[in-house]
Structure formats: C-alpha cells, structure tokens
Protein backbone atom coordinates (compact mmCIF):
# COMPACT_ATOMS: atom_id res chain seq x y z
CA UNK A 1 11.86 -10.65 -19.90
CA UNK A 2 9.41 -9.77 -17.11
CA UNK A 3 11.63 -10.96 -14.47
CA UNK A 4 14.71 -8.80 -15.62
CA UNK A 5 12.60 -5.47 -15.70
CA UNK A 6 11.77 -6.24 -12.07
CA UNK A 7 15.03 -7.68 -10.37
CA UNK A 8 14.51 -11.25 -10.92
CA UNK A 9 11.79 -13.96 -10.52
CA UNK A 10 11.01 -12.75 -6.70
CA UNK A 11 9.97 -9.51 -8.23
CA UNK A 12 8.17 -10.57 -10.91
CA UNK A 13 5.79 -13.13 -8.77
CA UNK A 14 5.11 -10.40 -6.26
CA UNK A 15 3.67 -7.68 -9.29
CA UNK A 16 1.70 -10.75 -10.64
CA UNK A 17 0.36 -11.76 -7.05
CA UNK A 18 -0.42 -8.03 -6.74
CA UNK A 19 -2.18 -7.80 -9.90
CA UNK A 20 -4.08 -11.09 -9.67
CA UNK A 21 -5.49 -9.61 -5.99
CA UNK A 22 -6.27 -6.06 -7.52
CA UNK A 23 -8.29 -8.15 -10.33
CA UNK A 24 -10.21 -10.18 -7.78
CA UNK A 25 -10.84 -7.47 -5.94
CA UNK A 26 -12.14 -5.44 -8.41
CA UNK A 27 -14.43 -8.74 -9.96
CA UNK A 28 -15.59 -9.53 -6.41
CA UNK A 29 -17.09 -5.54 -5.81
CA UNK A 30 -18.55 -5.95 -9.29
CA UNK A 31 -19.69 -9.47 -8.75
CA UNK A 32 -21.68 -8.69 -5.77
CA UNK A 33 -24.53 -6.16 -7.12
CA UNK A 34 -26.57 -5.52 -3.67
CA UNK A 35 -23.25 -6.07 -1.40
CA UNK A 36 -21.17 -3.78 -3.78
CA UNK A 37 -20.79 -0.63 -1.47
CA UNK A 38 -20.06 -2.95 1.58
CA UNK A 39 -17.32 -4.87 -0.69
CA UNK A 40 -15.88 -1.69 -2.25
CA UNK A 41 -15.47 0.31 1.26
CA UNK A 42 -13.97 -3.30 2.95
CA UNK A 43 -11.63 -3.49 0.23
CA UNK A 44 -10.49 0.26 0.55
CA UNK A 45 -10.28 0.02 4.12
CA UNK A 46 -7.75 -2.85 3.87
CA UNK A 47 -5.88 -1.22 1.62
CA UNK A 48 -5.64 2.01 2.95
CA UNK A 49 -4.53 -0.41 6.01
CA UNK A 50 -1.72 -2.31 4.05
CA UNK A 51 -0.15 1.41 2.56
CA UNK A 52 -0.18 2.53 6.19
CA UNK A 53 1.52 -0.60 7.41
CA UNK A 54 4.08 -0.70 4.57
CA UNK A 55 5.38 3.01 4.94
CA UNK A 56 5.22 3.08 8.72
CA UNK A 57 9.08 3.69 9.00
CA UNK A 58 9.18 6.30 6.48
CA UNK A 59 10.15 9.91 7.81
CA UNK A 60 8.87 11.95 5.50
CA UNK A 61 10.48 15.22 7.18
CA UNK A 62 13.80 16.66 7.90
CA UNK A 63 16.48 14.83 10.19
CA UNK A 64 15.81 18.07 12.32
CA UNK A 65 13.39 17.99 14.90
CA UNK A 66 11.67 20.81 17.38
CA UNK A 67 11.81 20.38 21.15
CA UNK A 68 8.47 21.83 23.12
CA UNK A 69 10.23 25.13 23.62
CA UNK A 70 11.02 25.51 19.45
CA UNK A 71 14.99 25.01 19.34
CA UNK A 72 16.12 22.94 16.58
CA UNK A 73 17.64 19.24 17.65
CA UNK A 74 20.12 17.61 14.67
CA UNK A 75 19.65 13.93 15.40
C-alpha cells in the first residue's frame, strides 16, 4: 500500500531511508547532551548542503533574461 502511494518500491525505500536518517539525526543531537549545539548546527549545515545540491538546476525565474545594458533576451 505504501509503495503504490509513492510510485513503486524505489519510492517507498527512499521516504523510509529518509525518515530512518531524519530519526537518527534527531536521536544523535538529543543523545549527545554537552555536544548537542555542535551536532544540531553539523546536521543543519549538511542539510542545508544536500537542498542546495538537489535544486541546483532549478530556474526559479522567467525564461527571459536582462543583458548589462537592460534589454530583454527570450532564450
């Protein structure tokens, strides 16, 4: 049932992978009391770094683009 909500088998592994990392994650920062804010800000750092490398061909703007002098270019 969990594999047909997210297109197959593939997709299902990958959200539970995901999950199970989020979960460690999340019991290692509370896990380690005096290394917590180190943990925490390593963790966020990473992830911020995997969203970043994920989306890195996404245009998030128009198709148009400005040349130096301001005139519209239709690529």
């Amino acid at each position: 049932m969990l594999g047909q909500s997210l297109n197959g088998t593939k997709g299902a592994m990958t959200m539970g992978l995901l999950l199970t990392g989020i979960y460690g994650g999340l019991f290692l920062v509370l896990r380690l009391e005096d290394l917590s804010l180190v943990a925490g800000t390593v963790l966020l750092f990473g992830l911020l770094g995997a969203v970043m490398y994920v989306t890195r061909h996404l245009q998030f703007e128009d198709s148009a683009q400005l040349t130096p002098t301001g005139k519209e270019v239709r690529a």
